[in-house]
Protein backbone atom coordinates (compact mmCIF):
# COMPACT_ATOMS: atom_id res chain seq x y z
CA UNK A 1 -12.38 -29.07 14.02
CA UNK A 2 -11.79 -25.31 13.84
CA UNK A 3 -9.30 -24.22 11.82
CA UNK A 4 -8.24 -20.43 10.51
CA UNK A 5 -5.85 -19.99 7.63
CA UNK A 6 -4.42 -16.36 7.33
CA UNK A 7 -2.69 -15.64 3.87
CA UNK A 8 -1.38 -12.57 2.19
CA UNK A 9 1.99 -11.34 3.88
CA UNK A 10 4.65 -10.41 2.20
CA UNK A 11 7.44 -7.76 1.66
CA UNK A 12 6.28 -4.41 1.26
CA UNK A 13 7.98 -0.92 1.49
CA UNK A 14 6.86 1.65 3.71
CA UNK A 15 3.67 3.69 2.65
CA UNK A 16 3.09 0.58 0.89
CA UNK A 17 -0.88 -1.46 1.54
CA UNK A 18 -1.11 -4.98 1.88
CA UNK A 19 -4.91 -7.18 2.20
CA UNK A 20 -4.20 -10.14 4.24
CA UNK A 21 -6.98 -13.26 4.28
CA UNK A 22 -8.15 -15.61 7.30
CA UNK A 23 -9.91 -18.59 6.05
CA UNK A 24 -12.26 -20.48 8.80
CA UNK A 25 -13.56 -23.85 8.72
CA UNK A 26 -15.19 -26.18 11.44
CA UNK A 27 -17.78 -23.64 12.71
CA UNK A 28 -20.99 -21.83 11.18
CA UNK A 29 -18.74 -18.73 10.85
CA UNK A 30 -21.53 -15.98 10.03
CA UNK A 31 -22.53 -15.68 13.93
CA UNK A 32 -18.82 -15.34 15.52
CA UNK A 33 -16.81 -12.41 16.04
CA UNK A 34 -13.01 -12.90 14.15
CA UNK A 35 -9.99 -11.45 15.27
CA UNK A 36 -6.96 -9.90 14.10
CA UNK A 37 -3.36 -9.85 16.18
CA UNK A 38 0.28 -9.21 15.63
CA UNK A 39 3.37 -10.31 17.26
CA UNK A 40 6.64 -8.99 16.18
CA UNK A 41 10.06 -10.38 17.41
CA UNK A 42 10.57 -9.91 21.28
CA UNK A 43 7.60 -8.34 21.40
CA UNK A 44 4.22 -9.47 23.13
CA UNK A 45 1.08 -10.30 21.04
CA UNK A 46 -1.46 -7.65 20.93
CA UNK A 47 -4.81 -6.98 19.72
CA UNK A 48 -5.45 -5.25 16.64
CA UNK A 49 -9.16 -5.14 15.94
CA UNK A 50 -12.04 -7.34 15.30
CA UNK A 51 -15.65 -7.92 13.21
CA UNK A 52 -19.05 -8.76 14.77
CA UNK A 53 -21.04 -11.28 13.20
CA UNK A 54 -23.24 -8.07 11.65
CA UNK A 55 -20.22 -6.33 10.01
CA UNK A 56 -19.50 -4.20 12.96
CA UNK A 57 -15.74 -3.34 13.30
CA UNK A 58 -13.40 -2.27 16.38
CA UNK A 59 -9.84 -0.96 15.48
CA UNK A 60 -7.02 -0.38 18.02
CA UNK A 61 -6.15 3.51 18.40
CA UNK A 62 -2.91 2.96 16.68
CA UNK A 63 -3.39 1.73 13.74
CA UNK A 64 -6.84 3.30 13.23
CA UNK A 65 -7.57 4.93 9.81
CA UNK A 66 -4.52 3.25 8.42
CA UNK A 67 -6.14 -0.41 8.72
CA UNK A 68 -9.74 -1.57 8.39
CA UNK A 69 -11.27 -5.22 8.65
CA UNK A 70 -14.29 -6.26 6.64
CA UNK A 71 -15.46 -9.98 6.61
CA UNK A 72 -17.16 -12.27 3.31
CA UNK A 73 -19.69 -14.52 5.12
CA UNK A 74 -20.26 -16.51 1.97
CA UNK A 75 -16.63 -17.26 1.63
CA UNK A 76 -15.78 -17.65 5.02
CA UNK A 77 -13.20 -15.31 4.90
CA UNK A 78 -12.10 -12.06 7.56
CA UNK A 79 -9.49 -9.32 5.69
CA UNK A 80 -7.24 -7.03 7.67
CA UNK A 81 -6.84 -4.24 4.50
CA UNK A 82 -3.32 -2.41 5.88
CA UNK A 83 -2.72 0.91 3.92
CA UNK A 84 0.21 3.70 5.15
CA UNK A 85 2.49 0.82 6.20
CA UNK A 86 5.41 1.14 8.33
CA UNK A 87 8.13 -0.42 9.56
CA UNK A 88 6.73 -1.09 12.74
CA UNK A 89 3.89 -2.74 11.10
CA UNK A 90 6.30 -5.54 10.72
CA UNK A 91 5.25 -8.61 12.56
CA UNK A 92 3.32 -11.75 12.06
CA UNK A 93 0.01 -11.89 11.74
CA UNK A 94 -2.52 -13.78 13.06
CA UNK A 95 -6.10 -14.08 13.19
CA UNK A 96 -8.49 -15.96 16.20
CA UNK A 97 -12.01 -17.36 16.58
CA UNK A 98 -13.45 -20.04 18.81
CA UNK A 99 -10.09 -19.62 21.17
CA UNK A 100 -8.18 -21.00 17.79
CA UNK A 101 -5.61 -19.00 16.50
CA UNK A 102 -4.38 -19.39 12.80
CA UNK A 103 -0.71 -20.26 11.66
CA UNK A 104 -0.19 -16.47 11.04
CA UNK A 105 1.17 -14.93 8.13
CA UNK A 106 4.29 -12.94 7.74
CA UNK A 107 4.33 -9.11 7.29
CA UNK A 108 7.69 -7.52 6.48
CA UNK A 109 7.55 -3.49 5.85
CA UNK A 110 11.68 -2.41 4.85
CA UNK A 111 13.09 -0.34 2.47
């Protein structure tokens, strides 16, 4: 059974960094590209970036040089590192793998 556990949201204020976690189970992990969305309210689900299984990152123009992803293959673990944040940033997060998406994790950037 795969499953992906994001953690890590939280309040932040703007110019403020945040490191969220996604946690995988049920798969070998170590060969599989992971993925990072966001969905904020009335507001469609897009892409933001992901990790090959050799390390190899691809961030959306938008949010490139403010966020990076890096993966731990011995804990199983993805990280969106968010730096610069902004109140558009604000959304919940998710992460997806194996066409499984995670619970997501809430990101709230306010003054």
């Amino acid at each position: 059974q795969v499953q992906l556990m994001e953690s890590g949201g939280g309040l932040v204020q703007p110019g403020g960094s945040l490191t969220l976690s996604c946690a995988a189970s049920g798969f070998l992990f170590s060969t599989d590209a992971m993925t990072w969305y966001r969905q904020a309210p009335g507001k469609v689900r897009e892409w933001i970036g992901s990790v090959g299984a050799g390390g190899r990152t691809n961030i959306r123009d938008f949010v490139r040089g403010r966020f990076t992803i890096s993966r731990a293959d011995d804990k199983r673990t993805v990280y969106l590192h968010m730096n610069n944040l902004k109140p558009e940033d604000t959304a919940v997060y998710y992460c997806f793998a194996r066409e499984t998406w995670g619970q997501g994790t809430q990101v709230t950037v306010s003054s």
